[in-house]
Protein backbone atom coordinates (compact mmCIF):
# COMPACT_ATOMS: atom_id res chain seq x y z
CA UNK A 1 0.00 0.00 0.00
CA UNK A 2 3.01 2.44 0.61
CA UNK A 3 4.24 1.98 -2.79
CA UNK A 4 1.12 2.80 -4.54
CA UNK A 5 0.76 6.28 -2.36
CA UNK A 6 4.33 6.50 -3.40
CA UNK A 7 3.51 6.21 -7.18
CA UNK A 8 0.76 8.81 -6.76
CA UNK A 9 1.75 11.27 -5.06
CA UNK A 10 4.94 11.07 -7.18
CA UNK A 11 2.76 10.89 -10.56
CA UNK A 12 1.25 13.85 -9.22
CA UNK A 13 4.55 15.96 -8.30
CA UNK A 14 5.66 15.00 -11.98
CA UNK A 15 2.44 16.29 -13.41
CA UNK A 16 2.50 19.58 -11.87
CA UNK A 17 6.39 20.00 -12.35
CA UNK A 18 6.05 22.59 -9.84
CA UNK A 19 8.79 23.20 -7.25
CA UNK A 20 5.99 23.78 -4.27
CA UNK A 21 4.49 20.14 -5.08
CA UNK A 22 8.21 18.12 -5.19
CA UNK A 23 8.95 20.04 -1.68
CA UNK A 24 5.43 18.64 -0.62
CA UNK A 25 5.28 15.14 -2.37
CA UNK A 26 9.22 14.81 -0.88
CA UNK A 27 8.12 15.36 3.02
CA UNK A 28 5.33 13.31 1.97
CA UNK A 29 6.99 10.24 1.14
CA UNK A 30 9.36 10.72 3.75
CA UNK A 31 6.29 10.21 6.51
CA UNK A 32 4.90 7.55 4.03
CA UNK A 33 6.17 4.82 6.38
CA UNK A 34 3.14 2.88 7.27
CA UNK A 35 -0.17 1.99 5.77
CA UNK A 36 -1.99 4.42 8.05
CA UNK A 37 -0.19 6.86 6.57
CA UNK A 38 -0.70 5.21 3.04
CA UNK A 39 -3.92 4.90 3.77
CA UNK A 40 -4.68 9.16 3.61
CA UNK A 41 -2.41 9.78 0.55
CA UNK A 42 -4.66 6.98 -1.36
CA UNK A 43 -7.97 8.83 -0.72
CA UNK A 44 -9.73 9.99 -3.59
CA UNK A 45 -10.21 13.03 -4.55
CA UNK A 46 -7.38 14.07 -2.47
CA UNK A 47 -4.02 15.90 -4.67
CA UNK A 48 -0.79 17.41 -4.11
CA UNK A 49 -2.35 20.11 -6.39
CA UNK A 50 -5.11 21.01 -4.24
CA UNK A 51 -2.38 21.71 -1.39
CA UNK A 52 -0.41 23.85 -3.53
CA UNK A 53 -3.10 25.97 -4.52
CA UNK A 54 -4.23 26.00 -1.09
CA UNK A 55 -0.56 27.68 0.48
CA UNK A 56 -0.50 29.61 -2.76
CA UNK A 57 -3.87 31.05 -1.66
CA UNK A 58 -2.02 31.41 2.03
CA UNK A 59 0.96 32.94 0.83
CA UNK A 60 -1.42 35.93 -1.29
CA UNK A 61 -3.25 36.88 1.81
CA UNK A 62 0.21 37.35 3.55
CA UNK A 63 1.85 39.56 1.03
CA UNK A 64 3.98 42.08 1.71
CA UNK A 65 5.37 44.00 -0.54
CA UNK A 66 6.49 41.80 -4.01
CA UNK A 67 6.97 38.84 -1.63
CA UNK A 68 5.11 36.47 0.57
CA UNK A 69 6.40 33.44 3.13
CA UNK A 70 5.44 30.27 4.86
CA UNK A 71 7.62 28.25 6.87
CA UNK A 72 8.29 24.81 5.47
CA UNK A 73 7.38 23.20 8.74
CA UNK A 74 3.81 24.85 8.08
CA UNK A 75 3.38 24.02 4.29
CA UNK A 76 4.20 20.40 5.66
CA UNK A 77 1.71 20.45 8.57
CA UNK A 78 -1.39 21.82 6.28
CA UNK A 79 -0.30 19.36 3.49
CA UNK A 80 -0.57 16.56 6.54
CA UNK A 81 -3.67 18.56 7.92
CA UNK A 82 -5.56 18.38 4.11
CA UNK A 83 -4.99 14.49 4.09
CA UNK A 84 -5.93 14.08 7.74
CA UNK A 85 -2.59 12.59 8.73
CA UNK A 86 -2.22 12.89 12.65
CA UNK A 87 1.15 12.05 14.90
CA UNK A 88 -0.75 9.17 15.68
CA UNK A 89 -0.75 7.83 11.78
CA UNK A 90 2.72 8.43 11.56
CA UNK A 91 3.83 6.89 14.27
CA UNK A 92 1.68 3.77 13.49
CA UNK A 93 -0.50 3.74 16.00
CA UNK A 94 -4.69 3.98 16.42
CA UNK A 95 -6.94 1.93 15.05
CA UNK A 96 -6.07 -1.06 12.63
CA UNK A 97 -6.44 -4.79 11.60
CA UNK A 98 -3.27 -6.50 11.84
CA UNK A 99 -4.45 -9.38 11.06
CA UNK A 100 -5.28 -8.35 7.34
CA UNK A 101 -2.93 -8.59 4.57
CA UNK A 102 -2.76 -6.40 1.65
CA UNK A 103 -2.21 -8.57 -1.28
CA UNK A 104 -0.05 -5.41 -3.12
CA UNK A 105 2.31 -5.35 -0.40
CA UNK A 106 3.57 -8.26 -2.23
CA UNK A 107 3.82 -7.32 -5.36
């Protein structure tokens, strides 16, 4: 499951060739460590692109002058707040199954 949210959040950085989305999709896959965390990135409807335009829309509202700034610790925790990632995904913990076993982990 990892490896597909991998492939699509990559697929997605690719597709935007947009230097916002590769810092995004590269702290994503960094956290990407479990399939809790999997789990978010794989939800429809849910894009890399949306986040961007999202900060973008952040970053106009803060303005000053010809420039504008967020933190990279806060693009990363609004990209992990738009997916609904929380510590405790990362960290592996919360509710799951461990007794299931996702056939594409295999593959």
């Amino acid at each position: 499951m990892m490896d597909r949210a991998i492939e699509k959040i990559t697929k997605e950085m690719m597709e935007a060739n947009d230097p916002l989305v590769t810092m995004l999709e590269e702290h994503l896959t960094s956290i990407c460590t479990n399939d809790k965390v999997a789990e978010k990135l794989l939800q429809e409807g849910k894009t890399l692109k949306e986040v961007s335009t999202k900060l973008w829309s952040m970053a106009s509202k803060r303005k000053q002058g010809s420039g504008a700034h967020i933190p990279d610790a806060e693009c990363f925790h609004i990209a992990e707040e738009y997916y609904g990632i929380t510590e405790e995904d990362k960290a592996g913990r919360g509710k799951t199954d461990d007794n299931v076993v996702d056939i594409f982990d295999f593959l």
